[in-house]
C-alpha atoms as a PDB file:
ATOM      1  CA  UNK A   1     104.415-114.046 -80.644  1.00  0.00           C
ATOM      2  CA  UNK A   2     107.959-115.139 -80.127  1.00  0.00           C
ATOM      3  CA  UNK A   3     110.331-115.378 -82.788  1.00  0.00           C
ATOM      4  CA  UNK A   4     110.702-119.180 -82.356  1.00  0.00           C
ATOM      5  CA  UNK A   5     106.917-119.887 -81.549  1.00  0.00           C
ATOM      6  CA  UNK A   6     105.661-121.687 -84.620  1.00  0.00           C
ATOM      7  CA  UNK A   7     103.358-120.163 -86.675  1.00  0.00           C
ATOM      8  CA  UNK A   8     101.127-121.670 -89.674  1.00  0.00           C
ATOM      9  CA  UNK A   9     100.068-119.288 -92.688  1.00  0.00           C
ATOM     10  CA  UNK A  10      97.507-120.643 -94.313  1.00  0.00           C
ATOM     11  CA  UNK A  11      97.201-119.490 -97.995  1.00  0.00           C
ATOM     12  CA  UNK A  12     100.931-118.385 -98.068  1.00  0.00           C
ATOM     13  CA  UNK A  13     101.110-118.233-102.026  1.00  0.00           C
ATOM     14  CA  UNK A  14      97.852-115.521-102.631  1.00  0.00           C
ATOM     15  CA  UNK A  15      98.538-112.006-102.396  1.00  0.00           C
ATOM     16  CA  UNK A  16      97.759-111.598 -98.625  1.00  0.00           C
ATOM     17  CA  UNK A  17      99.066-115.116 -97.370  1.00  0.00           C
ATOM     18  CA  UNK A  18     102.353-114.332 -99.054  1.00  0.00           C
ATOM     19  CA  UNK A  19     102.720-110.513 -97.838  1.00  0.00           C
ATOM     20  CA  UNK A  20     102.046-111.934 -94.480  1.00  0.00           C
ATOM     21  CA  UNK A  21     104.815-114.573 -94.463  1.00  0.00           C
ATOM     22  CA  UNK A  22     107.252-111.760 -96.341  1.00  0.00           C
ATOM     23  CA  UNK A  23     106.360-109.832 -93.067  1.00  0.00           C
ATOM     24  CA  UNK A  24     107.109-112.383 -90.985  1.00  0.00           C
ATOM     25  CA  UNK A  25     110.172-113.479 -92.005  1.00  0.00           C
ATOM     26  CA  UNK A  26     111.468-109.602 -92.524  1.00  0.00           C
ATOM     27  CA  UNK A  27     110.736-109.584 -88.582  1.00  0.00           C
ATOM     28  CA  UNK A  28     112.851-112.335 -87.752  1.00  0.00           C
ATOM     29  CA  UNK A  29     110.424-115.261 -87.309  1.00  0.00           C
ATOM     30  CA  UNK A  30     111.828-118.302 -87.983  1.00  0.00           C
ATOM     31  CA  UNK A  31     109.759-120.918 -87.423  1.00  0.00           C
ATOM     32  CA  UNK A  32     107.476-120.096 -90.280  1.00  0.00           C
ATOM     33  CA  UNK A  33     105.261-123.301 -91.522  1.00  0.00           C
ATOM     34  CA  UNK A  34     103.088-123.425 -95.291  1.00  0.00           C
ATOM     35  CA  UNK A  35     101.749-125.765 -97.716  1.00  0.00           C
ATOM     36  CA  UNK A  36     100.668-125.536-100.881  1.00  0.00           C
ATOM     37  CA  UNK A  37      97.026-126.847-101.847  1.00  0.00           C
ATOM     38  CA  UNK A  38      99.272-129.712-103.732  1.00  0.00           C
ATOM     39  CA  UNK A  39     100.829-130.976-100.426  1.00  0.00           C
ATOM     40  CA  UNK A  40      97.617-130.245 -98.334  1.00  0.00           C
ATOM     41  CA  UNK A  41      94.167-129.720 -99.323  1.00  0.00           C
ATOM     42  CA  UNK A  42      92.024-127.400 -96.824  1.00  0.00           C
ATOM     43  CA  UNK A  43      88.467-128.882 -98.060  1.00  0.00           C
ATOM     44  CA  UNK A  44      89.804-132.119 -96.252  1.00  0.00           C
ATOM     45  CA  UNK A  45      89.199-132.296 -93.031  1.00  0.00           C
ATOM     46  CA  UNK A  46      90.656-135.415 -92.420  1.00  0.00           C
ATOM     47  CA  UNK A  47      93.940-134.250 -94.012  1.00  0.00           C
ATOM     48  CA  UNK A  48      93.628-130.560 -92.129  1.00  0.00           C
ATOM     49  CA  UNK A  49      93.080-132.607 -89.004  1.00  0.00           C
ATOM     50  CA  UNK A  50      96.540-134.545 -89.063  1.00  0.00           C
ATOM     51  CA  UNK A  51      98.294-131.810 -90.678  1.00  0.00           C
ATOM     52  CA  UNK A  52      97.600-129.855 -87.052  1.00  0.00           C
ATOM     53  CA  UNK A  53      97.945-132.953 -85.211  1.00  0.00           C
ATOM     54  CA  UNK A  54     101.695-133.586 -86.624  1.00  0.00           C
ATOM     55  CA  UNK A  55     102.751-129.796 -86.480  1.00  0.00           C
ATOM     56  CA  UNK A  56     100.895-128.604 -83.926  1.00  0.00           C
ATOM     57  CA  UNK A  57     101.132-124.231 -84.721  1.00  0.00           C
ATOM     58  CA  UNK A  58     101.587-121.833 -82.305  1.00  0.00           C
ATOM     59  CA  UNK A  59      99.424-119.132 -84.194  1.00  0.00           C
ATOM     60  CA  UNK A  60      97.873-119.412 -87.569  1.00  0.00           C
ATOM     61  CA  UNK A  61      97.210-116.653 -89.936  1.00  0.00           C
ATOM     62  CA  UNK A  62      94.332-117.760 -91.946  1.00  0.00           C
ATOM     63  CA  UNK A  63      94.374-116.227 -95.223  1.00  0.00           C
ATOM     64  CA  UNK A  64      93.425-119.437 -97.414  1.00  0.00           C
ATOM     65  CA  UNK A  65      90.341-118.936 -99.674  1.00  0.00           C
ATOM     66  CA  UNK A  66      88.762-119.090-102.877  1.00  0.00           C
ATOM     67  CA  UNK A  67      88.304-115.923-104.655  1.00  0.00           C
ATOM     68  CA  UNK A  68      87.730-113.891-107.567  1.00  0.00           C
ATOM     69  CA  UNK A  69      86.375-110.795-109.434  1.00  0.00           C
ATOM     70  CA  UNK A  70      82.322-110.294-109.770  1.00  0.00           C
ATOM     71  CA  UNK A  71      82.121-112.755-112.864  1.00  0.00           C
ATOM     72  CA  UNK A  72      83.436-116.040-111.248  1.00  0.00           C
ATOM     73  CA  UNK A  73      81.286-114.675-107.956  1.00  0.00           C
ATOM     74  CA  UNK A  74      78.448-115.001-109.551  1.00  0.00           C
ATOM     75  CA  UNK A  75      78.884-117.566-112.345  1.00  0.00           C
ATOM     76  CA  UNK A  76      80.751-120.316-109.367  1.00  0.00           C
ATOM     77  CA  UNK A  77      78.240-120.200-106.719  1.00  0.00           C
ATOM     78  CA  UNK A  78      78.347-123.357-105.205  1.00  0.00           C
ATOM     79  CA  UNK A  79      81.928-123.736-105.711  1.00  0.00           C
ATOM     80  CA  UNK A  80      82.810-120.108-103.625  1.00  0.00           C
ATOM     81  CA  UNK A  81      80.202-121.409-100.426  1.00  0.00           C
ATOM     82  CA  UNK A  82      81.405-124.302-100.501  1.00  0.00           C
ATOM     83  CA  UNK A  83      85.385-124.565-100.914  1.00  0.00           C
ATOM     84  CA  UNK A  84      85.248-121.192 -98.546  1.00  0.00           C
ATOM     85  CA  UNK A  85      83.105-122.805 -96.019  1.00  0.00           C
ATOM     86  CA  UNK A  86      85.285-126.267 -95.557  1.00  0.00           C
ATOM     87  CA  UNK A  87      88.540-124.334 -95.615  1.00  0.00           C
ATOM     88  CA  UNK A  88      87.585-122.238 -92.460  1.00  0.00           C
ATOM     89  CA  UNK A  89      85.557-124.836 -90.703  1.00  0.00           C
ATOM     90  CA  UNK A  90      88.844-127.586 -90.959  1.00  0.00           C
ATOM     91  CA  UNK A  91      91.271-125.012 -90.017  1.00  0.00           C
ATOM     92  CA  UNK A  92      89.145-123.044 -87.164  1.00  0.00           C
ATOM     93  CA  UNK A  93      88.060-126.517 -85.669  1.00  0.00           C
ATOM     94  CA  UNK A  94      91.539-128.274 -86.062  1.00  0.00           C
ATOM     95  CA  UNK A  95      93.086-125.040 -83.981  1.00  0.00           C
ATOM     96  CA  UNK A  96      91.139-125.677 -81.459  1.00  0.00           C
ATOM     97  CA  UNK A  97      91.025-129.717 -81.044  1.00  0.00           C
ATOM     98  CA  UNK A  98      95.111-128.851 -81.339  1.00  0.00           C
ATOM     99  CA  UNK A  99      95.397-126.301 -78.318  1.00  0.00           C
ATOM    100  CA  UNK A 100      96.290-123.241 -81.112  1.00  0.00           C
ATOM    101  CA  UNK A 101      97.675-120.078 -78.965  1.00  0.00           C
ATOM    102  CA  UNK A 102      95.702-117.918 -81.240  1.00  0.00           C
ATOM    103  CA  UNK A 103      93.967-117.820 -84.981  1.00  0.00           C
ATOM    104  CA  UNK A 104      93.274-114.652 -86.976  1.00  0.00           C
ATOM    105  CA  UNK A 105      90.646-114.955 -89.953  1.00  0.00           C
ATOM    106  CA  UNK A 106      91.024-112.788 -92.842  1.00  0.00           C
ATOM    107  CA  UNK A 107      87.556-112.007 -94.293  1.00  0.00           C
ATOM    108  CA  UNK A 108      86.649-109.341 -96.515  1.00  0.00           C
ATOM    109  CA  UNK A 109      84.692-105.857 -96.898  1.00  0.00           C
ATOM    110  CA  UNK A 110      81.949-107.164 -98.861  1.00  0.00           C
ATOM    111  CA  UNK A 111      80.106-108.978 -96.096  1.00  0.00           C
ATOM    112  CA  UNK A 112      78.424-105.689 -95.138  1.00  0.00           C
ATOM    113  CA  UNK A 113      75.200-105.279 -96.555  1.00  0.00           C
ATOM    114  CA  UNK A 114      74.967-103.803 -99.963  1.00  0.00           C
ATOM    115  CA  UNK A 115      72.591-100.610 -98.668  1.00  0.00           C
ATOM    116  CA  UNK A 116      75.005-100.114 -95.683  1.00  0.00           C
ATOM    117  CA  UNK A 117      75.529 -96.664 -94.376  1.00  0.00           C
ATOM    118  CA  UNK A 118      78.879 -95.054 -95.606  1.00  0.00           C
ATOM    119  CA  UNK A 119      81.667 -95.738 -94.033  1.00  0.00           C
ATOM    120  CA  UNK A 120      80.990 -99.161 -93.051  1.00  0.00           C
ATOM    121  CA  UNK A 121      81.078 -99.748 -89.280  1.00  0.00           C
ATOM    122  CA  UNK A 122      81.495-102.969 -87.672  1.00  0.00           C
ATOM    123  CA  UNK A 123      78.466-103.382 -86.102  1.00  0.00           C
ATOM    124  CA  UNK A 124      76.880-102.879 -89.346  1.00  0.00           C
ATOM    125  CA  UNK A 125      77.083-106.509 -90.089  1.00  0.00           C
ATOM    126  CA  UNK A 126      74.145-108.669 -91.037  1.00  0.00           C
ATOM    127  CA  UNK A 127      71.748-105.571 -90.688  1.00  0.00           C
ATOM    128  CA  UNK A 128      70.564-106.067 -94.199  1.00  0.00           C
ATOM    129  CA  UNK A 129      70.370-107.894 -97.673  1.00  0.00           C
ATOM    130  CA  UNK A 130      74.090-108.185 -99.151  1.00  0.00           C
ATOM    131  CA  UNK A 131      74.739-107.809-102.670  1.00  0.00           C
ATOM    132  CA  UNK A 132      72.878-110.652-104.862  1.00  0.00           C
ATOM    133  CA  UNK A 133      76.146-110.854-107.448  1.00  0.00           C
ATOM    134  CA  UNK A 134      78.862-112.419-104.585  1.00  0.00           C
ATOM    135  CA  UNK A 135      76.084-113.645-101.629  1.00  0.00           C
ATOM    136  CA  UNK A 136      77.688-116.545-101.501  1.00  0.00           C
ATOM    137  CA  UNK A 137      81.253-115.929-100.629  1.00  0.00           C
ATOM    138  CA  UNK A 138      80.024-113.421 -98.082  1.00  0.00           C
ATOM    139  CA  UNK A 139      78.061-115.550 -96.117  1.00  0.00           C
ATOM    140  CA  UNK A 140      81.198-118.009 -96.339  1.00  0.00           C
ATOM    141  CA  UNK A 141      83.328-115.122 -94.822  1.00  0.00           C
ATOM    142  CA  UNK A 142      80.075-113.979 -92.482  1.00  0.00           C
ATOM    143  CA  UNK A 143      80.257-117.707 -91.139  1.00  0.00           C
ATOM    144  CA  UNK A 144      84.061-117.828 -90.643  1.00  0.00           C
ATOM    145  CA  UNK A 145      83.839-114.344 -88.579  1.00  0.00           C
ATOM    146  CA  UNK A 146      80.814-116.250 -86.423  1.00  0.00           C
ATOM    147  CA  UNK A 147      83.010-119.271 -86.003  1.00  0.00           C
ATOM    148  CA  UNK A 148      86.146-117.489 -84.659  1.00  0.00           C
ATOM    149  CA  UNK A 149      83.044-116.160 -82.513  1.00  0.00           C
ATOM    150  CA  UNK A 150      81.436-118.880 -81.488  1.00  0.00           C
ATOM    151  CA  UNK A 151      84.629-121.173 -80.385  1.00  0.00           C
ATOM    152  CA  UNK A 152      85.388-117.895 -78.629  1.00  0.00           C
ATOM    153  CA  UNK A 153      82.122-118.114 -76.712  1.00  0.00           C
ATOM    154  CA  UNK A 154      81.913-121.955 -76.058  1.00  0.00           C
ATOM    155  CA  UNK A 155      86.030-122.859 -75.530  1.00  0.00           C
ATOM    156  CA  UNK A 156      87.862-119.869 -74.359  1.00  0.00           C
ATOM    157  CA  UNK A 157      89.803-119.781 -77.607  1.00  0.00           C
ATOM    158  CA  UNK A 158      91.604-116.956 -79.107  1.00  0.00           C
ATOM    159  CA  UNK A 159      90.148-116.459 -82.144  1.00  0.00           C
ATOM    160  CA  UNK A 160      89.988-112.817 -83.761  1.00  0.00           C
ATOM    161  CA  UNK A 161      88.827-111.744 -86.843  1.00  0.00           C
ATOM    162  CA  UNK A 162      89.920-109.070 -89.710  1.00  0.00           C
ATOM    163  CA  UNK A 163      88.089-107.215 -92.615  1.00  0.00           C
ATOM    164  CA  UNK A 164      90.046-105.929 -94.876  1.00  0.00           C
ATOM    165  CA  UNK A 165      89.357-103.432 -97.886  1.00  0.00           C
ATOM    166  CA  UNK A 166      89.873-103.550-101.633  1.00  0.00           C
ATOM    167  CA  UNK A 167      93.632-104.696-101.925  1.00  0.00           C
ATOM    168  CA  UNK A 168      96.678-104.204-104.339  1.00  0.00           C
ATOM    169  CA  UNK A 169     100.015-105.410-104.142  1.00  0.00           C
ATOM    170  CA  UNK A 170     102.817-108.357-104.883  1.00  0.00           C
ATOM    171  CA  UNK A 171     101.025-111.379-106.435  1.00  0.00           C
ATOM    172  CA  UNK A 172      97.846-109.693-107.570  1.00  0.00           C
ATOM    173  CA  UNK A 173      95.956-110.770-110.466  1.00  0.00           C
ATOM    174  CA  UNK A 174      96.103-109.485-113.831  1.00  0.00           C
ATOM    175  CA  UNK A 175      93.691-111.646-115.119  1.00  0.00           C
ATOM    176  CA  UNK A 176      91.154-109.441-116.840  1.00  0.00           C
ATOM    177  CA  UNK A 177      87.919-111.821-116.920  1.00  0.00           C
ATOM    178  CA  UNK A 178      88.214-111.716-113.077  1.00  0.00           C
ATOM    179  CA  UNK A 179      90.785-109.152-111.828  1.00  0.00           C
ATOM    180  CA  UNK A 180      89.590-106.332-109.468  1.00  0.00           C
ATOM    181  CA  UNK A 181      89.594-102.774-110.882  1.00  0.00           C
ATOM    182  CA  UNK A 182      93.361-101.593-109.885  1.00  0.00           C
ATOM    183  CA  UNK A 183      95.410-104.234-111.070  1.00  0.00           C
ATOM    184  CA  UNK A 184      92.803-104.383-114.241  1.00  0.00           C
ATOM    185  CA  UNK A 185      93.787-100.451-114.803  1.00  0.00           C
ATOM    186  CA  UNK A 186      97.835-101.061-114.550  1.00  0.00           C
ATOM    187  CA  UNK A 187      97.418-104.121-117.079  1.00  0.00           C
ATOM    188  CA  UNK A 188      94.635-101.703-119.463  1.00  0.00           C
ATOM    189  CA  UNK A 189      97.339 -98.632-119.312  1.00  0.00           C
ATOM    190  CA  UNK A 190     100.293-100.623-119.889  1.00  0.00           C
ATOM    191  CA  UNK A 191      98.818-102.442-122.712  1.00  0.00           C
ATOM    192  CA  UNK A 192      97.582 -99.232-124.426  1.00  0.00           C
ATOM    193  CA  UNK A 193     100.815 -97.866-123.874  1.00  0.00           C
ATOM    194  CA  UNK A 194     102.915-100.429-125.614  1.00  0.00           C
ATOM    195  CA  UNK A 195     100.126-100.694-128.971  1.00  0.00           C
ATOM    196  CA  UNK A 196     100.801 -96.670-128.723  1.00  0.00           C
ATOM    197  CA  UNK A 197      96.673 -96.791-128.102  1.00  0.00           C
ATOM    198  CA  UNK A 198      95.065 -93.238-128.587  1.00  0.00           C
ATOM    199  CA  UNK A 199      92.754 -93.651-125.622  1.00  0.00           C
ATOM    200  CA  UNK A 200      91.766 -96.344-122.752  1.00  0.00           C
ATOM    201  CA  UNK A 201      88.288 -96.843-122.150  1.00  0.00           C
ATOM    202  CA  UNK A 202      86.431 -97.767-118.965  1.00  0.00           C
ATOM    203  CA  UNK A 203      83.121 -98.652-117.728  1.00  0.00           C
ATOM    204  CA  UNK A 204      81.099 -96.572-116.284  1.00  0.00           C
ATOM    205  CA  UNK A 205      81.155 -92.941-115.360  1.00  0.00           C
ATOM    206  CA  UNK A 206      84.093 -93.386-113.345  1.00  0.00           C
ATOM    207  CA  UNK A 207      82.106 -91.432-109.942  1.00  0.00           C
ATOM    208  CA  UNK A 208      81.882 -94.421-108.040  1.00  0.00           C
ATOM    209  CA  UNK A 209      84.306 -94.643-104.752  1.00  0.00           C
ATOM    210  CA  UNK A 210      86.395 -97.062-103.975  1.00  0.00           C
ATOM    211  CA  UNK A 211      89.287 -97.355-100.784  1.00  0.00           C
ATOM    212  CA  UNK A 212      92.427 -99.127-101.546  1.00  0.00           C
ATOM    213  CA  UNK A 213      95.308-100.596 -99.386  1.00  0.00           C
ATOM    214  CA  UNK A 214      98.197-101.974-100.082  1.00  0.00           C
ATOM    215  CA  UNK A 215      98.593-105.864 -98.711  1.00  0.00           C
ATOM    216  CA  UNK A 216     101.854-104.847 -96.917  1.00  0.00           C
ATOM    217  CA  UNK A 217     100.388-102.590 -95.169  1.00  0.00           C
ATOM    218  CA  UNK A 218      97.544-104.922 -94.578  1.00  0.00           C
ATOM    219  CA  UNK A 219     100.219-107.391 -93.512  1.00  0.00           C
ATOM    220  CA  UNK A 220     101.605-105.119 -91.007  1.00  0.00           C
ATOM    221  CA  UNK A 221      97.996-104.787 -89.489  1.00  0.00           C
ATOM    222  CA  UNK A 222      97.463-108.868 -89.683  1.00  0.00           C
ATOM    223  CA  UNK A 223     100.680-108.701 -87.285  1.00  0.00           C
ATOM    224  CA  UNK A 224      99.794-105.648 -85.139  1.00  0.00           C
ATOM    225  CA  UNK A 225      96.706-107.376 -84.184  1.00  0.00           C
ATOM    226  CA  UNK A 226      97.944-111.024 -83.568  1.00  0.00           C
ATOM    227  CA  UNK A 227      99.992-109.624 -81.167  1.00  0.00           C
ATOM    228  CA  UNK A 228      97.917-106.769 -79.567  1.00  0.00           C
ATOM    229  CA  UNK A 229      94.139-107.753 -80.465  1.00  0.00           C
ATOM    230  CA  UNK A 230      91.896-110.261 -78.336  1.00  0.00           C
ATOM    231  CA  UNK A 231      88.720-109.518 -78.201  1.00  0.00           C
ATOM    232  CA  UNK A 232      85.723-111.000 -79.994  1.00  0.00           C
ATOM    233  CA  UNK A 233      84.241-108.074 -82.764  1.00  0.00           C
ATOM    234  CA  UNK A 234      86.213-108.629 -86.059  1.00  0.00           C
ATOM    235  CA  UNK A 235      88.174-105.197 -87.015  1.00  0.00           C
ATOM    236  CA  UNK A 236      88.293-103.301 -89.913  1.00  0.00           C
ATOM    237  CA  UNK A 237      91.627-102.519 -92.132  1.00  0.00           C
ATOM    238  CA  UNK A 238      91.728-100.371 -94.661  1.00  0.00           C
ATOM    239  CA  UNK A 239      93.000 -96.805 -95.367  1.00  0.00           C
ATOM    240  CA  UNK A 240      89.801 -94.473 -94.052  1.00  0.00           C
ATOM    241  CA  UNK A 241      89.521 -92.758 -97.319  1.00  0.00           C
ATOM    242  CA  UNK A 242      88.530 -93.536-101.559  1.00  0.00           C
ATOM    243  CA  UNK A 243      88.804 -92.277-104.570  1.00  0.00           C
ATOM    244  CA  UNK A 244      86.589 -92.016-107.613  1.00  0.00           C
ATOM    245  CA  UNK A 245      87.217 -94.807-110.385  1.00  0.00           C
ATOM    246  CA  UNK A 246      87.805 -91.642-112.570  1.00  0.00           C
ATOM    247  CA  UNK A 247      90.687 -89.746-110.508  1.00  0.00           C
ATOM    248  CA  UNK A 248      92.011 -94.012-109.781  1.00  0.00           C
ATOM    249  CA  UNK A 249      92.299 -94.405-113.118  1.00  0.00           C
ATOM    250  CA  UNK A 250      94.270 -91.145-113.988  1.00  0.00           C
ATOM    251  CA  UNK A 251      96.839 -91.890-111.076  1.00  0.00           C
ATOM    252  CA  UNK A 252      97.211 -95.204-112.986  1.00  0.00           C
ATOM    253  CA  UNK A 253      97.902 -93.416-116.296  1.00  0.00           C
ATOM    254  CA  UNK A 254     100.392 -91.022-114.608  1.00  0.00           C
ATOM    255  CA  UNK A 255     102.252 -93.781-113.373  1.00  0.00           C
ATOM    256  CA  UNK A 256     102.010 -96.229-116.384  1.00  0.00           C
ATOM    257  CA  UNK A 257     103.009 -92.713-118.740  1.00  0.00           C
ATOM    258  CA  UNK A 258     100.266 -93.440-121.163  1.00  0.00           C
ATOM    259  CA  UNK A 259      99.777 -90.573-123.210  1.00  0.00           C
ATOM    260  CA  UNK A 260      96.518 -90.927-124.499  1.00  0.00           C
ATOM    261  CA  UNK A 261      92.796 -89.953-123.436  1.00  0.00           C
ATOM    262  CA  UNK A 262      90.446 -91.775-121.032  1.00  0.00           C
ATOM    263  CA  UNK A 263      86.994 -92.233-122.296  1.00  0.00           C
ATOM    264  CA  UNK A 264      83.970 -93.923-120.580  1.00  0.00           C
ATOM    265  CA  UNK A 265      81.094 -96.137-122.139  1.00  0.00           C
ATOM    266  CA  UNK A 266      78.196 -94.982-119.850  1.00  0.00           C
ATOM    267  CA  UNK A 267      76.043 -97.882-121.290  1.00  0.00           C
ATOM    268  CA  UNK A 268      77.566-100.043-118.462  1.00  0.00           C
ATOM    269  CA  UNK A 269      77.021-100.111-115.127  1.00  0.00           C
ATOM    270  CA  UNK A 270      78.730 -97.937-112.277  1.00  0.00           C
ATOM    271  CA  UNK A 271      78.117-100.842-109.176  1.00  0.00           C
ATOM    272  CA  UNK A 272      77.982 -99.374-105.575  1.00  0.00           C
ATOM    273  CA  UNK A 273      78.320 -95.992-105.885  1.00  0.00           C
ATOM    274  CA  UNK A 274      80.619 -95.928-102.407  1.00  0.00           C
ATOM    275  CA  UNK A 275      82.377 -98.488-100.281  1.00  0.00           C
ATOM    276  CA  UNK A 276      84.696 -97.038 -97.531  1.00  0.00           C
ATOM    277  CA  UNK A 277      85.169 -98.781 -94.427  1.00  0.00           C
ATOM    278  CA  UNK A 278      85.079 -97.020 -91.427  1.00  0.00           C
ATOM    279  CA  UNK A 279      88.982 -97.890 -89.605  1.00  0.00           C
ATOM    280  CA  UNK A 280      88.178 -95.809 -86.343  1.00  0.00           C
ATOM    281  CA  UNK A 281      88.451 -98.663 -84.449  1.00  0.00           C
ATOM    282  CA  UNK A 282      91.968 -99.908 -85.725  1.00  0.00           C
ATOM    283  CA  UNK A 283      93.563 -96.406 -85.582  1.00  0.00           C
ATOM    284  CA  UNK A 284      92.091 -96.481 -81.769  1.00  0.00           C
ATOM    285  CA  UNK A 285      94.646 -99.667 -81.136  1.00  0.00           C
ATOM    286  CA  UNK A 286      97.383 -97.972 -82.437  1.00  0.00           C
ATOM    287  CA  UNK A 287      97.387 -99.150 -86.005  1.00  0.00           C
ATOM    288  CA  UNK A 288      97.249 -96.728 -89.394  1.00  0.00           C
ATOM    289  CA  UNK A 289      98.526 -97.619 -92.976  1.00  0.00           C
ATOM    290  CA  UNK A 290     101.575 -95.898 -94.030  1.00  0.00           C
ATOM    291  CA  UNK A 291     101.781 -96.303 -98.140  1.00  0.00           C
ATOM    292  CA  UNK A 292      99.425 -93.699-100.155  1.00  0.00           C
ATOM    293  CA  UNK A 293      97.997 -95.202-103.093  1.00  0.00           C
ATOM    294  CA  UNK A 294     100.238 -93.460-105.820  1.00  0.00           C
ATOM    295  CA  UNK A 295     103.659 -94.472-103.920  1.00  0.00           C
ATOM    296  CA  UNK A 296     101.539 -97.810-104.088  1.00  0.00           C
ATOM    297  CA  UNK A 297     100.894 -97.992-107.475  1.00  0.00           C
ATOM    298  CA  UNK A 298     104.233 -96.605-108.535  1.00  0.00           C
ATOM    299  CA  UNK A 299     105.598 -99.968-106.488  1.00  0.00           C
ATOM    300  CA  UNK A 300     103.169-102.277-108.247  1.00  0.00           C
ATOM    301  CA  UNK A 301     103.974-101.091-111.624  1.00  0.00           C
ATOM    302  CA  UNK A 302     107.741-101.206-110.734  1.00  0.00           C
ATOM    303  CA  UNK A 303     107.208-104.833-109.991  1.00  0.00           C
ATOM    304  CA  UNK A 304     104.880-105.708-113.165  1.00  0.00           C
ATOM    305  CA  UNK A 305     105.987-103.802-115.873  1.00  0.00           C
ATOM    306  CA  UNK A 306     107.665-106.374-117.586  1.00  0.00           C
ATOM    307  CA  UNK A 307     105.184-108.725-117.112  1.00  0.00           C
ATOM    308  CA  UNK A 308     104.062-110.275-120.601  1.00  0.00           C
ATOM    309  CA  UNK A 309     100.015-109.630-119.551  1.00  0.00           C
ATOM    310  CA  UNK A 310      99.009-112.635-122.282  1.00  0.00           C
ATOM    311  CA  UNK A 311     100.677-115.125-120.627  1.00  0.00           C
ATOM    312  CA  UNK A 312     100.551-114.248-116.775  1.00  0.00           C
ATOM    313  CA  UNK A 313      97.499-113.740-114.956  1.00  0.00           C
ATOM    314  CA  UNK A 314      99.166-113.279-111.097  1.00  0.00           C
END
């Protein structure tokens, strides 16, 4: 990519879109183009098709989707299949009717099947049954990857896919109906902390195992393979090692300062006991992740701590 070449980010204001055009524009790219879901919606194909006809990209980063925590994965079905479907069939299709240099596809770690072997290789995919709770979205994500594939196959194009792991970061949600475990941690700590809580209690047993990344560093790895990736079998990003909930949750507390204890209610359920991507493949091309997760979380909670939690959800 050239500094001038212009280059369409797709989902710019979520927590990935927007650490990718932060990236970006830290690098010196100037010719940066984004819309909000206002100004253009990506279920329209009509509208996706003369928004690429008018601007014509370079390179698109797309990191649009609809998504959410295991509650809204299971309770909006239809609406995760099918808003996650039409946004990656308009944009994949429009890049190639409009001559795009190159797409990337963000998908996500939960396409593997839920009995997968730990750490999750690549070629693991659609070996087995996935997990009943978010089927849905992962066959939206599973059809994406075979899209970028299949245009690939049939029209030469330059399509490449990425899987990324559990994420934290800028412009996470804090929501906690549907917020994923870290972010719901910082917000639990922090709230305990300021009602001078005696403990914090969490689901579970806290043994399952979980990987995290930071989304700059997955940023820097959306970039690293736009520029040096193009072949067809989507890659995995993530960090190559986890963490219990348990030892998670008492980085979190560190951080936050919360004095108090950490108790679990064993009457609810662990989920997967272990989901750790295997990253052999990335580190091969050159790429590893440079922010450990407590330099990570000590950023995050730098950057939320004043939130107000009952009136902000991102």
């Amino acid at each position: 990519m050239n500094k001038t070449d212009k280059i369409y980010i797709a989902g710019h204001r979520g927590m990935v879109g927007s650490a990718i055009l932060r990236k970006l524009k830290a690098e010196g790219f100037s010719n940066l183009l984004f819309k909000t879901s206002g100004e253009l919606d990506l279920t329209n194909q009509q509208a996706v098709n003369d928004f690429f006809h008018t601007e014509k990209p370079d390179y698109v980063f797309l990191a649009a989707a609809k998504v959410g925590g295991i509650l809204a994965n299971n309770i909006y079905r239809a609406d995760f299949i099918y808003q996650n479907i039409m946004i990656e069939s308009n944009i994949i299709h429009a890049a190639y009717t409009n001559k795009v240099t190159k797409l990337l596809f963000l998908g996500s770690s939960c396409i593997y099947p839920k009995m997968a072997p730990q750490p999750l290789k690549e070629e693991y995919l659609l070996t087995d049954t996935l997990e009943e709770t978010n089927e849905p979205y992962a066959i939206a994500k599973i059809a994406g990857i075979k899209m970028c594939e299949a245009y690939r196959q049939q029209y030469d194009c330059n399509f490449i896919s990425a899987m990324p792991t559990n994420l934290y970061g800028p412009n996470d949600n804090y929501d906690l109906k549907n917020s994923h475990v870290l972010p719901a941690l910082i917000r639990k700590f922090h709230t305990a902390k300021e009602n001078k809580n005696d403990s914090v209690e969490l689901w579970g047993t806290g043994s399952p195992m979980r990987e995290f990344l930071h989304v700059n560093d997955l940023a820097e790895a959306c970039i690293f393979l736009m520029e040096k990736y193009n072949d067809e079998q989507f890659v995995n990003i993530g960090t190559g090692t986890d963490i219990t909930i348990k030892d998670l949750a008492l980085i979190i507390k560190e951080v936050v300062g919360f004095e108090g204890n950490l108790t679990f209610d064993t009457s609810k359920p662990d989920g997967t006991p272990r989901k750790l991507l295997d990253v052999s493949k990335i580190h091969s091309l050159g790429w590893k992740h440079k922010i450990d997760l407590k330099e990570g979380v000590e950023k995050v909670y730098e950057e939320v701590k004043h939130f107000d939690f009952q009136t902000t959800s991102s």
